[in-house]
Each structure stands twice: as C-alpha cells, then as structure tokens.
Protein backbone atom coordinates (compact mmCIF):
# COMPACT_ATOMS: atom_id res chain seq x y z
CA UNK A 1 6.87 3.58 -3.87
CA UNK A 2 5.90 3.78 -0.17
CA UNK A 3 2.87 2.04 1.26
CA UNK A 4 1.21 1.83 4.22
CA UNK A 5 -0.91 -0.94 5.91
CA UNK A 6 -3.31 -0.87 8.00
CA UNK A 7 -5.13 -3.41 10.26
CA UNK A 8 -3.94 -7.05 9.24
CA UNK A 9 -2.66 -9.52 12.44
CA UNK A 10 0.64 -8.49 14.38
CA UNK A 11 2.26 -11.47 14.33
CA UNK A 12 2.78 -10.77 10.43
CA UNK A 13 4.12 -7.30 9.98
CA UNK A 14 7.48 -8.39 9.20
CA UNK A 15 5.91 -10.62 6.30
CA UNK A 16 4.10 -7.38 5.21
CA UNK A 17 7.63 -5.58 5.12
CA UNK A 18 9.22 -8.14 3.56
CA UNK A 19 6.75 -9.33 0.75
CA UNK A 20 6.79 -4.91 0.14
CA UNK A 21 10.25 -5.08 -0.10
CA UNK A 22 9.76 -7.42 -3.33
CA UNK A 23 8.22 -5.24 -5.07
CA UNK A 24 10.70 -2.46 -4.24
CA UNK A 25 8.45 -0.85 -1.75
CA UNK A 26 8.54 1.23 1.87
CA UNK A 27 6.42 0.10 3.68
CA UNK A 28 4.76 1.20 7.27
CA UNK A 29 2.40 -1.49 8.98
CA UNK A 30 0.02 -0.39 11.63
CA UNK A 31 -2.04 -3.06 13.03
CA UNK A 32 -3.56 -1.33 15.90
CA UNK A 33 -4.44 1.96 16.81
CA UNK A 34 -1.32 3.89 17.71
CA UNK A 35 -0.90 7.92 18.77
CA UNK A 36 1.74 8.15 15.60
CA UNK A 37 -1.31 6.96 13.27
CA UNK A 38 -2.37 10.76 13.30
CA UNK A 39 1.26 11.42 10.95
CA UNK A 40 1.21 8.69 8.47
CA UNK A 41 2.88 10.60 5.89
CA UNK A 42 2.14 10.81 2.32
CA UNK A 43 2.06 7.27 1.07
CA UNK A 44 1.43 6.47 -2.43
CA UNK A 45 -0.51 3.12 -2.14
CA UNK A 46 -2.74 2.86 1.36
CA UNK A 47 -4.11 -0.74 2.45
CA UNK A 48 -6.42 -1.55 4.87
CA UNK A 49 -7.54 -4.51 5.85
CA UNK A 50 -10.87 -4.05 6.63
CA UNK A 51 -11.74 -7.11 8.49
CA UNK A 52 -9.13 -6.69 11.36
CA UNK A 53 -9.69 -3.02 11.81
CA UNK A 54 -12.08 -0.98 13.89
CA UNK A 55 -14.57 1.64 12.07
CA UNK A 56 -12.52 4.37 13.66
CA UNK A 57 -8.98 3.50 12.58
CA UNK A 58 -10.19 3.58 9.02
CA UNK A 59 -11.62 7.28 9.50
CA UNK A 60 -8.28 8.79 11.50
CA UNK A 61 -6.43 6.82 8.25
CA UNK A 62 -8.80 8.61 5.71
CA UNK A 63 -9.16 11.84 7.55
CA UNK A 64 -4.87 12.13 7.49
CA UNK A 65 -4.82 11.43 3.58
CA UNK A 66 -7.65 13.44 2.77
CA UNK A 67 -6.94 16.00 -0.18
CA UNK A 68 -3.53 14.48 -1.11
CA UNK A 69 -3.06 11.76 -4.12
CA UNK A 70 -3.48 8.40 -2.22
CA UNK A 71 -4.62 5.16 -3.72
CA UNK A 72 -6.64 3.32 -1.70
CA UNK A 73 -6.88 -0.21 -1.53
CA UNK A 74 -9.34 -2.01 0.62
CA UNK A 75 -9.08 -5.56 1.64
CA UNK A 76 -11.37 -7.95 3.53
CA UNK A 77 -8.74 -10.51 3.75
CA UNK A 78 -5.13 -9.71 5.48
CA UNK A 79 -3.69 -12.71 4.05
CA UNK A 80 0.15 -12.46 2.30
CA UNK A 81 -1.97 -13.40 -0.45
CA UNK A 82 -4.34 -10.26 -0.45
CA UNK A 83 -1.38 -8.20 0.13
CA UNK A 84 0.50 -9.47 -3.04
CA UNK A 85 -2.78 -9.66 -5.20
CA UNK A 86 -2.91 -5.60 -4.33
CA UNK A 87 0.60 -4.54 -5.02
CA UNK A 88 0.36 -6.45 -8.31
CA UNK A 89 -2.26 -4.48 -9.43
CA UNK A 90 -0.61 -0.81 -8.31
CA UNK A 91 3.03 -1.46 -8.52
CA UNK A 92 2.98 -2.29 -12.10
C-alpha cells in the first residue's frame, strides 16, 4: 500500500517512514510545499495533517488526486500517534 503525508513537522519524516514501514507501507512525506508536490502519484491512503499545513498545500494535494481512488485521511494532530491511529483504521 503506498501513502503519502502531508504537512506534519520535518524533524519527523523519518519516523513517518519508518512507523509506514510497519505496516508494510510506501510511504512519501511532504512537509512543506515543494515544486515535485504537483506529481504525487497515485497513492492509495493520503494524510494530511491539517494543523501544520497551509490552505493551499491541501488544494494542489486535492487538485493532483482528483478523479482517481484516493482515501483521504485528515488529521489535526501530526503526532506518531495520529499517524498510527490512521493506518490502523485503512491498512486493515
């Protein structure tokens, strides 16, 4: 299953990756806004973290996945703890 985060802090992307790769997931964290948001791919799962990421991240995210089967899973917290709560609930 691939996934892909965005928003959360920087300093914890590789516990992002890592607590993915438990449940047997790819994942790709973007924090901040970067040119290669615009080809995020086809993920199955998307998270965002909607208290560490600006109102126009969220629409270039949602604009890119727009027509094409991608759950969505929104997040006011970007805690490890949010993270895992949300991949229980799709990876399962």
């Amino acid at each position: 299953m691939s996934v892909v985060i965005v928003g959360g802090n920087e300093c914890m992307v590789r516990q992002y990756k890592d607590l993915c790769g438990e449940y047997k997931c790819k994942a790709k964290v973007y924090p901040k806004m970067q040119s290669g948001l615009k080809n995020i791919g086809r993920p199955d799962l998307l998270v965002l973290f909607t208290n560490t990421v600006s109102h126009k991240m969220i629409r270039c995210v949602l604009s890119e996945t727009k027509g094409h089967p991608v759950k969505i899973a929104r997040s006011h917290s970007s805690s490890i703890a949010a993270l895992k709560t949300i991949l229980e609930e799709h990876t399962l």
